[in-house]
Protein backbone atom coordinates (compact mmCIF):
# COMPACT_ATOMS: atom_id res chain seq x y z
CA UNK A 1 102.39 115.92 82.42
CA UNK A 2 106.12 115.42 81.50
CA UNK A 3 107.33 112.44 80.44
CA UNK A 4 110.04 112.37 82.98
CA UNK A 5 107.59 112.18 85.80
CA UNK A 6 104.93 113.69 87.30
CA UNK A 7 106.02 117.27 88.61
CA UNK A 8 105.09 118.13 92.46
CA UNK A 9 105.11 121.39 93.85
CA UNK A 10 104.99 121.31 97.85
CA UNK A 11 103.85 123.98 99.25
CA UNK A 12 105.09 123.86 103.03
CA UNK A 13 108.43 123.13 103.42
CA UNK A 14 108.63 122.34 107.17
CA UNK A 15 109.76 118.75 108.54
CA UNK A 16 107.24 116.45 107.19
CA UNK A 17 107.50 118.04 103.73
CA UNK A 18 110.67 117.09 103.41
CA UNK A 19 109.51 113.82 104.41
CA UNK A 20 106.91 113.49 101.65
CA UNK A 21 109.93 115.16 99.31
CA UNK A 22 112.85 112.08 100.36
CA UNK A 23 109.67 109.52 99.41
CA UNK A 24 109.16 111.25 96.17
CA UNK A 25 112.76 110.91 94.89
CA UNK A 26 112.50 106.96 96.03
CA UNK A 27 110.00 106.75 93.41
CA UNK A 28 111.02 106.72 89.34
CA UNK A 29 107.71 107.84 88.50
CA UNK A 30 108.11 111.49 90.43
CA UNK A 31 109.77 114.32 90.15
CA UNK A 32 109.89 117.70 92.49
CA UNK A 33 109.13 120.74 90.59
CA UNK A 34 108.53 123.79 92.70
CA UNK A 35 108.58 124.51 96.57
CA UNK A 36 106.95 127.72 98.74
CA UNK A 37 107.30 128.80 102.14
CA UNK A 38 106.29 131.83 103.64
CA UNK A 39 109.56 131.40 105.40
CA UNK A 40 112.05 132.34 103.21
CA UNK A 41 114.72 130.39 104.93
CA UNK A 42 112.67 127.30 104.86
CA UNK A 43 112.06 127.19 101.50
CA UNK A 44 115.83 128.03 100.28
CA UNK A 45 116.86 124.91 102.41
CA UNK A 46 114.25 122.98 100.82
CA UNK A 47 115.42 123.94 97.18
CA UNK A 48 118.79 123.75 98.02
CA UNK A 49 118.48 119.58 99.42
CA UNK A 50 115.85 119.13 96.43
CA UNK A 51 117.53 120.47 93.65
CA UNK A 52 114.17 122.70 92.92
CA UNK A 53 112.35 125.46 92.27
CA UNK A 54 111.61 128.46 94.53
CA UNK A 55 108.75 130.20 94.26
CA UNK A 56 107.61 133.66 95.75
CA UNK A 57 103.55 132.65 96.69
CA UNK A 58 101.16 129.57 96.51
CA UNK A 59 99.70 131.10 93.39
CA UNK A 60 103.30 131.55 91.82
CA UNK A 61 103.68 127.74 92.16
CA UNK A 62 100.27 126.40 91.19
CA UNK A 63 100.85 128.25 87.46
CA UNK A 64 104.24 126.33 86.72
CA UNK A 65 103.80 124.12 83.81
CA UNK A 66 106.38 122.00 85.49
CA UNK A 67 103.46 121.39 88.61
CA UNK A 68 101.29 118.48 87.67
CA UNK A 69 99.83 118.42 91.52
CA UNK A 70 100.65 120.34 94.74
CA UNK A 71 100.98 118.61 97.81
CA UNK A 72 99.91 120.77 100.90
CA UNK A 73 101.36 120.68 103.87
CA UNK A 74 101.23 123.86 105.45
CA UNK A 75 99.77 124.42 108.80
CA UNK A 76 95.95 123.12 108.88
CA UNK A 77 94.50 127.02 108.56
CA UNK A 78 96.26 127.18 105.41
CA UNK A 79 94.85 124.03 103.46
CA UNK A 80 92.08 125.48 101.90
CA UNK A 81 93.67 128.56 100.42
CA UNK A 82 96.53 126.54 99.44
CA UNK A 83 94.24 124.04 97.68
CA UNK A 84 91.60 126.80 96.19
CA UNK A 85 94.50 128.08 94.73
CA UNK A 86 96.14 124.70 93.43
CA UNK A 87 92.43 123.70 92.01
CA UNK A 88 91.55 127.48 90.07
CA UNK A 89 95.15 126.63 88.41
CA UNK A 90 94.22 123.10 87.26
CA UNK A 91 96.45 121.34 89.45
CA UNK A 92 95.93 118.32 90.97
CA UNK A 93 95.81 118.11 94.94
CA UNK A 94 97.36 116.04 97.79
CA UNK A 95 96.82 117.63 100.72
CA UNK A 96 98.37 116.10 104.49
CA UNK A 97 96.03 114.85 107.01
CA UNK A 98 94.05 116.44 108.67
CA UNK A 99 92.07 117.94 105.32
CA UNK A 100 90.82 120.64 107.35
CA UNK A 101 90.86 121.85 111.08
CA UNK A 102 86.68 122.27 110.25
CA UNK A 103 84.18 120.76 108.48
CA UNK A 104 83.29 123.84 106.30
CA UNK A 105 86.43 124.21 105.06
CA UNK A 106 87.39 120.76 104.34
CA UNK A 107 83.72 120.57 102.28
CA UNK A 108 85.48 123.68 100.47
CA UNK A 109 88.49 121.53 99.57
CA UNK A 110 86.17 118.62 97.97
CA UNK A 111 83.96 121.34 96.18
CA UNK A 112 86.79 123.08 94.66
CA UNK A 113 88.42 120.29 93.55
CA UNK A 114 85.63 118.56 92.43
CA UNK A 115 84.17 121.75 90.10
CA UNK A 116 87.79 122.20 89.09
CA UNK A 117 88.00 118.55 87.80
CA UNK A 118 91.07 117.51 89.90
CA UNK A 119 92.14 114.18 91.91
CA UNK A 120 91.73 115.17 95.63
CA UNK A 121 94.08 112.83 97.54
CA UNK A 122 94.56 113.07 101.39
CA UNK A 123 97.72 111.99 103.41
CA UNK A 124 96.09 109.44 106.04
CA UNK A 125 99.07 106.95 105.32
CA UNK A 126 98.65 104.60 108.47
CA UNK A 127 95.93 102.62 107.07
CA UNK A 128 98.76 101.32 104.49
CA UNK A 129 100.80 100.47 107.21
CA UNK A 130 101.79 96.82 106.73
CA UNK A 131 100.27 95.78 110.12
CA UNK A 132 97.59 97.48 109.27
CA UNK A 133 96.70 96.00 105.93
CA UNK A 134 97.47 92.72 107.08
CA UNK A 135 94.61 93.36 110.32
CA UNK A 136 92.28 94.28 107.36
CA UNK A 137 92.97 91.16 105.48
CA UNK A 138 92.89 89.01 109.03
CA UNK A 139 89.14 90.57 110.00
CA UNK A 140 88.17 89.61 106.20
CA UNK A 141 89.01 86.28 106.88
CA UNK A 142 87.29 85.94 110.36
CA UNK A 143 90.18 85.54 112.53
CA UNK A 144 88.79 87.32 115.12
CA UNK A 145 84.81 86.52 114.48
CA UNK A 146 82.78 89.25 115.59
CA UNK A 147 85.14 92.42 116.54
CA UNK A 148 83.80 93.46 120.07
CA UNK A 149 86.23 96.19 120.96
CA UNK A 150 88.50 98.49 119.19
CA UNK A 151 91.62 100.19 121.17
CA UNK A 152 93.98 102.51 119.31
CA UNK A 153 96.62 105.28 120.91
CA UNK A 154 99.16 107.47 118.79
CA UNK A 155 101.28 110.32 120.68
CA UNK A 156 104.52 111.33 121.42
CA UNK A 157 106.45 114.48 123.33
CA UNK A 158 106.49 116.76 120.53
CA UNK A 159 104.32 119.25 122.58
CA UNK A 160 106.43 119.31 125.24
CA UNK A 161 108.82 122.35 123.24
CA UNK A 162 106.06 123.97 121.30
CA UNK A 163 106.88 127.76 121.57
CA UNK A 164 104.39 131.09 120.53
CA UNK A 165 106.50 130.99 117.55
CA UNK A 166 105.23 127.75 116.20
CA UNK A 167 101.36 127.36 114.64
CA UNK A 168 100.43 124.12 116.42
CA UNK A 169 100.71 126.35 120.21
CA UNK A 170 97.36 128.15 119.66
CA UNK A 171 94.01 126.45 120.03
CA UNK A 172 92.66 128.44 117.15
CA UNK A 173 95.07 127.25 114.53
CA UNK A 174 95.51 123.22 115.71
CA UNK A 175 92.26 122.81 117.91
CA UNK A 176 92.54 119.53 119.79
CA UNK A 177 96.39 119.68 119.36
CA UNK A 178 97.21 116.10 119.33
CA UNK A 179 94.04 114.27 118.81
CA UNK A 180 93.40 116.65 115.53
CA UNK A 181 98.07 116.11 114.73
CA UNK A 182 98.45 112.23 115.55
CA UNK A 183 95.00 110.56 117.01
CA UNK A 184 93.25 111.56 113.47
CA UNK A 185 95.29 109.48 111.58
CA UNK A 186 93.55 106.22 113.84
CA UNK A 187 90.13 108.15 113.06
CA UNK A 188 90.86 107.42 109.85
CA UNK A 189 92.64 103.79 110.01
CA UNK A 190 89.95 102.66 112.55
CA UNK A 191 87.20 103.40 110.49
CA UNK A 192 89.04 101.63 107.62
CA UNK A 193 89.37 98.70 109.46
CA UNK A 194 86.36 98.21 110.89
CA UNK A 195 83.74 100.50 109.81
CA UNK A 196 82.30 103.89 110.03
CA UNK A 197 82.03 105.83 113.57
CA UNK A 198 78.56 106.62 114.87
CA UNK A 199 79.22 108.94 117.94
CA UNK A 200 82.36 110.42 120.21
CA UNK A 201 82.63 111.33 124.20
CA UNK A 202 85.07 112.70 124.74
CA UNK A 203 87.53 113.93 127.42
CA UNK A 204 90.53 116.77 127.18
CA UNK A 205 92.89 118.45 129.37
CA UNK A 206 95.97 120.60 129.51
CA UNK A 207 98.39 118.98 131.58
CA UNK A 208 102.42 119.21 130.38
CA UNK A 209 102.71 121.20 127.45
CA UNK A 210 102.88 124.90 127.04
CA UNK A 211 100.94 124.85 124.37
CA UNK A 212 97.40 127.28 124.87
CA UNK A 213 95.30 123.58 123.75
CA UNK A 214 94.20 120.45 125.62
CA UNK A 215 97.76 118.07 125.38
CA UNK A 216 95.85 115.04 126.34
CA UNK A 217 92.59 113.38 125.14
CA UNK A 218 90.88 110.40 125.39
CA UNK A 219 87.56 109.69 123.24
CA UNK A 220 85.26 106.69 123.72
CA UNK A 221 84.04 105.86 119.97
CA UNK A 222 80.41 103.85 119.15
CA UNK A 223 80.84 102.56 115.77
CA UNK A 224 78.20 101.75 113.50
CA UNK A 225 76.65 98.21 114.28
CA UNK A 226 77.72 99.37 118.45
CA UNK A 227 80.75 98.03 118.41
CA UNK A 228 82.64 100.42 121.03
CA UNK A 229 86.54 101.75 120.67
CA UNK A 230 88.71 104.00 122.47
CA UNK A 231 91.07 106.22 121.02
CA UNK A 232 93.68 107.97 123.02
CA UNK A 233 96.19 110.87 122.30
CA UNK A 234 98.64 112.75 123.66
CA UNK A 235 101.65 115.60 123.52
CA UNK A 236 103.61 114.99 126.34
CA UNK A 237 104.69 111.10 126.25
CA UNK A 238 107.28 108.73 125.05
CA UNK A 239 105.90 108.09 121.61
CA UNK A 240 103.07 105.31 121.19
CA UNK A 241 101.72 103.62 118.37
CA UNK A 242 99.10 101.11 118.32
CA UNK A 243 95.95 99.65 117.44
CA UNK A 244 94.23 96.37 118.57
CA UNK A 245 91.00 94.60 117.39
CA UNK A 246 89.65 92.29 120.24
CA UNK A 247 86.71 89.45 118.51
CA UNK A 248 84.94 86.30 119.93
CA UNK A 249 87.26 84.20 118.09
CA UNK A 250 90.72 86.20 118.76
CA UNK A 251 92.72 89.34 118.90
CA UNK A 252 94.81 91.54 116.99
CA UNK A 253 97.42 93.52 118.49
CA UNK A 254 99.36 95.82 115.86
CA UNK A 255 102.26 97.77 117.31
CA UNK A 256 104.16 100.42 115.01
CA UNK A 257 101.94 99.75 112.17
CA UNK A 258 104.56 97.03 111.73
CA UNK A 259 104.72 94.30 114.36
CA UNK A 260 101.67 92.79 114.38
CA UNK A 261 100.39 89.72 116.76
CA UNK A 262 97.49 87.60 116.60
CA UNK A 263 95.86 85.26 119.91
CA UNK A 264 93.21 82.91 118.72
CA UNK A 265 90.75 82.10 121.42
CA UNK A 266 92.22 78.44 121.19
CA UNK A 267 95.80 79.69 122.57
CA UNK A 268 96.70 81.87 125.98
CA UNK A 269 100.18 83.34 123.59
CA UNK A 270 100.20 85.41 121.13
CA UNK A 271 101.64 84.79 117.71
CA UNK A 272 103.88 86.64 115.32
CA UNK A 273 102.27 87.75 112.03
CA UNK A 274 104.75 88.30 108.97
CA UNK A 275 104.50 90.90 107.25
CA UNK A 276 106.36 92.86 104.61
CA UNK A 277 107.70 96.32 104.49
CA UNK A 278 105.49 99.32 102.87
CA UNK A 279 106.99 102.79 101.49
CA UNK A 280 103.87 104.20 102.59
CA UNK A 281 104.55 107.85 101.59
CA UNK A 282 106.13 106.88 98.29
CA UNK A 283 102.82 104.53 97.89
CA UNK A 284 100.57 106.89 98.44
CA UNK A 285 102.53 109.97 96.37
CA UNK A 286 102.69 107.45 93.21
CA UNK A 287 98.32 106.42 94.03
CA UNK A 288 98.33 110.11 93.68
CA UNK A 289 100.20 111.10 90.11
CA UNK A 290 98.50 107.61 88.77
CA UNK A 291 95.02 108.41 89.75
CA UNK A 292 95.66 112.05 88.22
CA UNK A 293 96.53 110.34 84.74
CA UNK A 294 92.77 108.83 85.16
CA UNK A 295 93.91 105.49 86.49
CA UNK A 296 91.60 104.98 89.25
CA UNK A 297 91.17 107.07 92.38
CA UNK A 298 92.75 107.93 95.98
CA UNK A 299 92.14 105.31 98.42
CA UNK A 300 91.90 108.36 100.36
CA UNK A 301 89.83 110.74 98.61
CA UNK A 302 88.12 113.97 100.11
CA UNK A 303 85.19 112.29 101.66
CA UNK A 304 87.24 109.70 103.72
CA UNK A 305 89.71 112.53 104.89
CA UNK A 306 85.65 114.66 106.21
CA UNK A 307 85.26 111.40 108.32
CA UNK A 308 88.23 111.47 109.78
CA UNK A 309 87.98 114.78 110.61
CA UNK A 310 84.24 114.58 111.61
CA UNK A 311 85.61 112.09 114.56
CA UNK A 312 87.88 115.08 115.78
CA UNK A 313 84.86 117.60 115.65
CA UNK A 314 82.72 115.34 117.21
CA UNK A 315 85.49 114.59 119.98
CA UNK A 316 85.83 119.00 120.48
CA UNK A 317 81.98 119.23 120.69
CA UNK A 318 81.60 116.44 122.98
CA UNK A 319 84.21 118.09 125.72
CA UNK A 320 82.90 121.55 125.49
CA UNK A 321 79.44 120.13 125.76
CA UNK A 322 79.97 117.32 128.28
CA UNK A 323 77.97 115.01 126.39
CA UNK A 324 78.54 112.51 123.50
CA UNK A 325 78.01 114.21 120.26
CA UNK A 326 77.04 111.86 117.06
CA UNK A 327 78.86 112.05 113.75
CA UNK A 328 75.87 113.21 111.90
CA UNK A 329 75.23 116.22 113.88
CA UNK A 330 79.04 117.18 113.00
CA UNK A 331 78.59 116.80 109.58
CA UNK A 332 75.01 118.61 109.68
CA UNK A 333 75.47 121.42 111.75
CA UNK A 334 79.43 121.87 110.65
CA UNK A 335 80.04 121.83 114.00
């Protein structure tokens, strides 16, 4: 690893890439080494802002000596060929949420990685949202006693102008659409904050976007210990973004991931938590490069970013089947 940074090669060069890319250069400990795109135009704008490397295929980048890790975010089809390739090369792995669009091939991101002796790190950044962290702390300390519901929504009306030239329009390449784009990252920062999921019904439909996929799902969630949830997404709305914890001694209502509130059972108002700003990208980018040099491991390893995902195969099962579909069945049967 060079010793003016650990080198990152991102392979995907679309809109959140460069996202990922502007957190890197925030940090002093990273540097960007390499880009690829199968669109040629995409990637010369990408080394042109970044002041990096071009390079002509996946494999092309994961040999640079300059690449410590790759981070992946190419469409979801394309995350375990990108990430087979980065491991056979030696290079460490980041790969955006979701891991996988199925189980098989996410399991085929952990086991390459794994025989390959590389960190496997997985985007899901909203659990480090502030609010977030802060809930997590707050349920440690029993402010709301027994949790007794969970509620969570994330969507927006980026489906709305989804065209046949863009990867997230057919079912086969993003099934779910937005449950499997924005509702997977609460899959993940649910179970975080309150434990493992159990089982998923679940209900889809097509209803605003062009898109060939369901634009609008809603999944009832049974949590280990039966504590139920609900998790909602969609394509078509003004965006939304929140998560709220309801307990016999109070709730938590966390809007944003950054303006978070908190009604003890004692009050009929709810209260303003502070809270601090988080560079969640850069965070979990520099959790990444340190956990490569041996110093500890992901928060968000391979396994946590399979449970996420098993949530949004359970979810798919459960509305083709009409019934609700437990997580172990998912995870058994690959579903």
């Amino acid at each position: 690893m060079g010793s003016n940074g650990f080198g990152l090669g991102f392979i995907g060069c679309g809109g959140y890439s460069r996202q990922l890319a502007q957190a890197a250069m925030r940090s002093e400990g990273l540097r960007i080494a390499a880009c690829y795109d199968p669109v040629p135009e995409a990637a010369e704008r990408f080394s042109a802002d970044f002041s990096t490397v071009r390079c002509g295929s996946a494999e092309e980048l994961a040999a640079m000596d300059a690449v410590d890790g790759v981070v992946i975010v190419s469409p979801n089809n394309a995350h375990r060929p990108n990430a087979e390739a980065a491991a056979a090369a030696g290079k460490h792995v980041f790969v955006d949420k979701p891991i996988a669009n199925t189980i098989t091939d996410a399991r085929a991101i952990i086991s390459a990685c794994r025989q390959a002796g590389v960190t496997l790190a997985v985007g899901h950044n909203g659990r480090r949202m502030p609010g977030h962290r802060k809930m997590k702390h707050m349920l440690a300390e029993g402010a709301v006693g027994k949790p007794v519901t969970v509620e969570a929504n994330f969507s927006h009306s980026g489906g709305l102008g989804l065209t046949p030239a863009q990867w997230r329009f057919y079912r086969d390449e993003c099934p779910g659409l937005p449950l499997m784009q924005l509702g997977i990252h609460f899959a993940d920062t649910a179970q975080y904050l309150v434990g493992d999921v159990e089982e998923v019904c679940s209900f889809m439909s097509r209803i605003a976007t062009p898109a060939e996929g369901e634009d609008a799902t809603v999944s009832i969630l049974r949590f280990v210990g039966g504590v139920p949830g609900y998790l909602g997404s969609n394509y078509a709305s003004p965006s939304v973004y929140y998560i709220n914890i309801y307990g016999t001694e109070g709730n938590l209502y966390c809007e944003g991931g950054a303006q978070l509130q908190y009604r003890p059972k004692t009050s009929h108002e709810r209260h303003d938590v502070p809270i601090e700003p988080v560079d969640t990208q850069r965070e979990e980018l520099e959790e990444f490069a340190r956990a490569a040099r041996g110093e500890g491991a992901p928060e968000v390893g391979g396994e946590a970013g399979l449970k996420a995902l098993a949530v949004v195969r359970a979810a798919l099962a459960s509305h083709e089947r009409r019934q609700t579909v437990r997580i172990a069945e998912v995870l058994e049967k690959e579903l």
